[in-house]
N, C-alpha and C. Protein backbone atom coordinates (compact mmCIF):
# COMPACT_ATOMS: atom_id res chain seq x y z
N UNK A 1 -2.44 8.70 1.16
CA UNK A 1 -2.87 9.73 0.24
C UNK A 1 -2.31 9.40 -1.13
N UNK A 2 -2.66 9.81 -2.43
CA UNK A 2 -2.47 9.55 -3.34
C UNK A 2 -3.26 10.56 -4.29
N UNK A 3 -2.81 10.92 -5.43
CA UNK A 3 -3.35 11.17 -6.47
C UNK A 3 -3.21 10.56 -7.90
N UNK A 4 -4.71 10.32 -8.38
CA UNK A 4 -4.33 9.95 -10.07
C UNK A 4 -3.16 10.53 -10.42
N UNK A 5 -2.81 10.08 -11.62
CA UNK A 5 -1.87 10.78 -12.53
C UNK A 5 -2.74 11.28 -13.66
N UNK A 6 -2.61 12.44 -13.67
CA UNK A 6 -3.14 13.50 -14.75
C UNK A 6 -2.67 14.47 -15.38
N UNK A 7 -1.26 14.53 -14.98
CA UNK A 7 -0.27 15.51 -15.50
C UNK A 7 1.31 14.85 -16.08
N UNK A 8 1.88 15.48 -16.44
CA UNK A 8 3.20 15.10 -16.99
C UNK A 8 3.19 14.40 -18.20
N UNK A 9 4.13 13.77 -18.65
CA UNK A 9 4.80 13.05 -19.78
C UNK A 9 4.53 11.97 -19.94
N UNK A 10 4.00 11.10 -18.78
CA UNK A 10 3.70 9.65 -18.66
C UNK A 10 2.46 9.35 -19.82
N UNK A 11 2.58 9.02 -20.30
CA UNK A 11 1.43 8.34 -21.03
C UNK A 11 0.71 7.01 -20.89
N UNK A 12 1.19 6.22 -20.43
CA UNK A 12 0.74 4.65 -20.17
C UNK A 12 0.42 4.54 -18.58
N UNK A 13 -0.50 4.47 -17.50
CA UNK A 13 -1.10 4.56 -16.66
C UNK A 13 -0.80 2.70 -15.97
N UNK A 14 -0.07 2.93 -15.04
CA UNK A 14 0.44 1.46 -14.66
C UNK A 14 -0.72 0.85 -13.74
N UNK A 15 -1.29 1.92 -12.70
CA UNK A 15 -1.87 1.76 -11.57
C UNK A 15 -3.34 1.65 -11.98
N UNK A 16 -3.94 1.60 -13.18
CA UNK A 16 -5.17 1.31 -13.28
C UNK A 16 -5.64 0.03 -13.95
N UNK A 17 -6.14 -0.59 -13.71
CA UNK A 17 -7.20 -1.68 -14.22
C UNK A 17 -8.87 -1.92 -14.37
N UNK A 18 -9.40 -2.31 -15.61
CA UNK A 18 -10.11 -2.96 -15.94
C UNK A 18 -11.06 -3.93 -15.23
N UNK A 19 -12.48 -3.36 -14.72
CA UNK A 19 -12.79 -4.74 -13.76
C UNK A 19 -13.87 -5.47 -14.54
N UNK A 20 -15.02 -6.09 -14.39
CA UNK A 20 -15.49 -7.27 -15.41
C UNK A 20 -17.23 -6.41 -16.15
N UNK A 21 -16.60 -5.53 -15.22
CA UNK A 21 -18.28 -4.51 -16.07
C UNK A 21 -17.49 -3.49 -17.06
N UNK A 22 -16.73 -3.46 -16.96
CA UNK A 22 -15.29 -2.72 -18.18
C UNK A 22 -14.95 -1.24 -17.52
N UNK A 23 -15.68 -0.93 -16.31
CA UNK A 23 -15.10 -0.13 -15.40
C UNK A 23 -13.84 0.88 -15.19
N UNK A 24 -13.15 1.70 -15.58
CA UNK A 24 -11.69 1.41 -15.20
C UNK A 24 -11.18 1.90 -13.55
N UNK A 25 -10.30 0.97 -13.12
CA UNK A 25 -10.55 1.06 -11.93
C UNK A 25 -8.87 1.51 -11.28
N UNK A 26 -8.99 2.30 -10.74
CA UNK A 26 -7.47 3.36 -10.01
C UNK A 26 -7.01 2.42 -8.86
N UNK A 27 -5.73 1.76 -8.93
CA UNK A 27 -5.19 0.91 -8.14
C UNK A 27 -4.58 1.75 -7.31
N UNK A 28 -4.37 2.00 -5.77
CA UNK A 28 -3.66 2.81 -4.92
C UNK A 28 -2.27 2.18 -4.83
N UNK A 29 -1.61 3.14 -4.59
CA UNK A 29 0.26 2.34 -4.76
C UNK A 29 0.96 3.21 -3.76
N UNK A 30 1.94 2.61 -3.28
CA UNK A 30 2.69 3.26 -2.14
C UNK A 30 3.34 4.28 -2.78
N UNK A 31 3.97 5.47 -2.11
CA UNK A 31 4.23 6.30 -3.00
C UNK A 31 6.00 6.56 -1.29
N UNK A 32 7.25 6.83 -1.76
CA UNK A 32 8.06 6.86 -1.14
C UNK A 32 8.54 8.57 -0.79
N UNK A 33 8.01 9.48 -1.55
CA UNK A 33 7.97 10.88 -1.12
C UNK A 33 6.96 11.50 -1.83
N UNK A 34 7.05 12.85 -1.22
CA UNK A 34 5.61 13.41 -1.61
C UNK A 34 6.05 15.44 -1.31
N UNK A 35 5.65 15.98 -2.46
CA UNK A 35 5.91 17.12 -2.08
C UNK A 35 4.71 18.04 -2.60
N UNK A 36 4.52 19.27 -1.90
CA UNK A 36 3.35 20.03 -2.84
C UNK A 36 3.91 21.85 -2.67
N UNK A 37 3.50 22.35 -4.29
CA UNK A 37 4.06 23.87 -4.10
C UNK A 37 3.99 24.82 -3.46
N UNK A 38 4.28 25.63 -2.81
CA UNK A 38 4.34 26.41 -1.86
C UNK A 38 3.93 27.92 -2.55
N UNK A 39 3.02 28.18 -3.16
CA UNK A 39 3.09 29.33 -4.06
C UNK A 39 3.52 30.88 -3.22
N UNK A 40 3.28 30.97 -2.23
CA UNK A 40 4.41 32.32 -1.44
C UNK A 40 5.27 31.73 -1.43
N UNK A 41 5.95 31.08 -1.14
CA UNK A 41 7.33 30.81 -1.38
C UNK A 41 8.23 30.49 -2.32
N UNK A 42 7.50 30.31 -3.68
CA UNK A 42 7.55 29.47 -4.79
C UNK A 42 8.91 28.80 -4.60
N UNK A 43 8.05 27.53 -3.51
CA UNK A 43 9.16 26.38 -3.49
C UNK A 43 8.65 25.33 -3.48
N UNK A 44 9.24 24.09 -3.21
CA UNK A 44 8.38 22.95 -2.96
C UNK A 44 8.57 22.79 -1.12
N UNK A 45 7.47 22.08 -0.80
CA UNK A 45 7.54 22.12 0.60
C UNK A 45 6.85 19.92 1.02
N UNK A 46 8.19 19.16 1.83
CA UNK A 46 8.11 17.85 1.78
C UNK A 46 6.57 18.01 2.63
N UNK A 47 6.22 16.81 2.10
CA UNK A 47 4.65 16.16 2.89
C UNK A 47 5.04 14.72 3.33
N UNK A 48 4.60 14.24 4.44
CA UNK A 48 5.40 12.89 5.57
C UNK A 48 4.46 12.07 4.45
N UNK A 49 4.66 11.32 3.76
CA UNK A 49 4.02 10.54 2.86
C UNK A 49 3.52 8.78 4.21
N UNK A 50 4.40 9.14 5.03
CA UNK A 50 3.79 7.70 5.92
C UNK A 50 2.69 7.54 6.41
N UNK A 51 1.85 6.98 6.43
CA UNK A 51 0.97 7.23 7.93
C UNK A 51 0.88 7.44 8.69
N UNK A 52 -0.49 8.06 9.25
CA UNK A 52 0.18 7.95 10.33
C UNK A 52 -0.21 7.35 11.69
N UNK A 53 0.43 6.50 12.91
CA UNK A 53 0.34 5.35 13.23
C UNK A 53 0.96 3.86 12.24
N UNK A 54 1.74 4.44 11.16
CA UNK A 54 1.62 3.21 10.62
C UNK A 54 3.41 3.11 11.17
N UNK A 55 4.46 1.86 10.97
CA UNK A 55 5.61 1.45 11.48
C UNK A 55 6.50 2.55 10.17
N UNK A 56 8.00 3.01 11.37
CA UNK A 56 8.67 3.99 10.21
C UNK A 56 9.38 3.36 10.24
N UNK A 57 9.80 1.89 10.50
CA UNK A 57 10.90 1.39 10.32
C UNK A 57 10.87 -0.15 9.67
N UNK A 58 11.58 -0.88 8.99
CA UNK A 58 11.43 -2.10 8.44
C UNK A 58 11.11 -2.99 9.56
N UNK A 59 11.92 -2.89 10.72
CA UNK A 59 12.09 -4.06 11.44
C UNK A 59 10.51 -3.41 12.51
N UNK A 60 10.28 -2.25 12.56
CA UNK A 60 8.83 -2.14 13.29
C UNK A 60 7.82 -2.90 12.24
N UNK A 61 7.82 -2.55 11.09
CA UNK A 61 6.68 -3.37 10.64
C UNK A 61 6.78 -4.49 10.29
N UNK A 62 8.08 -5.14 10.37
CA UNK A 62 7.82 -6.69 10.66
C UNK A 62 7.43 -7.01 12.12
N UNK A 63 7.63 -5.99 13.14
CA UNK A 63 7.05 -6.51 14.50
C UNK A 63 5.78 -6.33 14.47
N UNK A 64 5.39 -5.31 13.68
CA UNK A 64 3.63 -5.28 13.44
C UNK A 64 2.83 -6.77 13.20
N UNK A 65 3.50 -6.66 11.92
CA UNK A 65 2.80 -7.57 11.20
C UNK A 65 2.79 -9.20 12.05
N UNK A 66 4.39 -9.73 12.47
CA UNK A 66 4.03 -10.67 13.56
C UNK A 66 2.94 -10.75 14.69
N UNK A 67 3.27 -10.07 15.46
CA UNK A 67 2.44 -9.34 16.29
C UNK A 67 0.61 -9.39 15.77
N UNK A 68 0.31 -9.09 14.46
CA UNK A 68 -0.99 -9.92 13.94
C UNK A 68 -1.61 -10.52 13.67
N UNK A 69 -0.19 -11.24 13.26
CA UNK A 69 -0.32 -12.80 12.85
C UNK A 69 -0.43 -13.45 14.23
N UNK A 70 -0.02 -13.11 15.47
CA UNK A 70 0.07 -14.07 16.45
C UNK A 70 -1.42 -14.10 17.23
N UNK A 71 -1.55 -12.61 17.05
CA UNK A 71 -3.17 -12.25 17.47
C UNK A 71 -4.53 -13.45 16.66
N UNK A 72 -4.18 -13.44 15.20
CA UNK A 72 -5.06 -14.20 14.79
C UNK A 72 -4.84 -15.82 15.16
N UNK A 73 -3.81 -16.13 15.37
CA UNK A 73 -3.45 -17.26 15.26
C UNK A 73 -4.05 -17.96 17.09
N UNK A 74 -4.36 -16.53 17.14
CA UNK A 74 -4.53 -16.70 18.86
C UNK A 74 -6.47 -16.79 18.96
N UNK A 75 -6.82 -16.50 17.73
CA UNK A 75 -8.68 -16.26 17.74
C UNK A 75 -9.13 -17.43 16.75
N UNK A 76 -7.73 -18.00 15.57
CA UNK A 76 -8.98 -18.85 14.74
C UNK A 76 -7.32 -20.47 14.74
N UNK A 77 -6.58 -20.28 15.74
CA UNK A 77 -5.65 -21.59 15.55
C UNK A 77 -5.14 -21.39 14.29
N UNK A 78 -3.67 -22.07 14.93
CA UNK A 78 -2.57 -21.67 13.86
C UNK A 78 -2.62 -22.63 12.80
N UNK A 79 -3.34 -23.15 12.48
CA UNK A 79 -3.28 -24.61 11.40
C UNK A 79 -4.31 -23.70 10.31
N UNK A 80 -5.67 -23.11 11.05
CA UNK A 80 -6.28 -22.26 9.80
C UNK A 80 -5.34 -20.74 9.60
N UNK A 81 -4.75 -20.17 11.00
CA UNK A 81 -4.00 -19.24 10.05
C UNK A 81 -3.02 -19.37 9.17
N UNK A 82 -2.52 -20.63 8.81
CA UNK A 82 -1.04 -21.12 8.35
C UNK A 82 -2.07 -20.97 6.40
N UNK A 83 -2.87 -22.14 6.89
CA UNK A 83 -4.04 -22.10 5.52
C UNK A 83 -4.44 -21.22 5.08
N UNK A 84 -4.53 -19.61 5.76
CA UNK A 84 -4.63 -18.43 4.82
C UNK A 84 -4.12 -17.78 4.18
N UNK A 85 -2.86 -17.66 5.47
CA UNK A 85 -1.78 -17.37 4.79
C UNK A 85 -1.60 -17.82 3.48
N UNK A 86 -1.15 -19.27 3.57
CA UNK A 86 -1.00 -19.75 2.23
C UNK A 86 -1.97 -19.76 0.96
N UNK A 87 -3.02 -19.43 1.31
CA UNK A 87 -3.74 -18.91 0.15
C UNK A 87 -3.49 -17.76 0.07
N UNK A 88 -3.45 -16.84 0.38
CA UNK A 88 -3.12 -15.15 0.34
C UNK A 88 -1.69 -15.47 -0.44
N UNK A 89 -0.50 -16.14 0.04
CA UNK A 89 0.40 -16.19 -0.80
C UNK A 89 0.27 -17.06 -2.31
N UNK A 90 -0.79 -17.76 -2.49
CA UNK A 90 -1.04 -18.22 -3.82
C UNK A 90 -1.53 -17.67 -5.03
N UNK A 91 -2.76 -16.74 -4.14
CA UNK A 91 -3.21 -15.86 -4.84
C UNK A 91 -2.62 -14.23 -5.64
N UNK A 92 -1.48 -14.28 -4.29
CA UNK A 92 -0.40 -13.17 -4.79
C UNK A 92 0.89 -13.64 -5.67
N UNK A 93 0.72 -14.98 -6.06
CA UNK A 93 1.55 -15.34 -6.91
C UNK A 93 2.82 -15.72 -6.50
N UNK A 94 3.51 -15.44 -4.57
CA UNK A 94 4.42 -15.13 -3.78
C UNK A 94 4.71 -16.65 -3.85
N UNK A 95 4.01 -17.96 -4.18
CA UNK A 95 4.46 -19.04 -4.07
C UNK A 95 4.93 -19.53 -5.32
């Protein structure tokens, strides 16, 4: 879940970009808490910002993510998954 930013003090908009028709285009970003007002209560009340099904722990979603990698590596051989990988990390700049 996510919302634009349309309120507050921020003025400079980090999460959006520009696509080649001049578009502007709302980048989704992880967000680490999440709260919304409670107007009978006038309080704030937390919202589970995780997914859900998704890993709540570091070391679960590195077992995820192995665990996917082994799956693919198991449908297209580990020599082309090694090769995507490494493009996925080129393209993310991670190399």
């Amino acid at each position: 879940m996510r919302t634009p930013h349309k309120h507050g003090t921020c003025t400079e908009r980090t999460n959006e970009v520009v696509d080649e028709n001049g578009k502007n285009i709302d980048i989704p970003h992880p967000v680490h808490e999440m709260r919304i007002w409670d107007c009978k209560e006038s309080a704030y009340k937390d919202v589970k910002a995780l997914l859900e099904g998704a890993p709540e722990t570091e070391d679960a979603s590195k077992a995820m993510w192995s665990d996917i990698i082994k799956k693919v590596e198991g449908r297209i051989g580990k020599d082309e998954a090694e090769k995507l990988l490494a493009e996925g990390r080129k393209a993310l700049g991670w190399e």
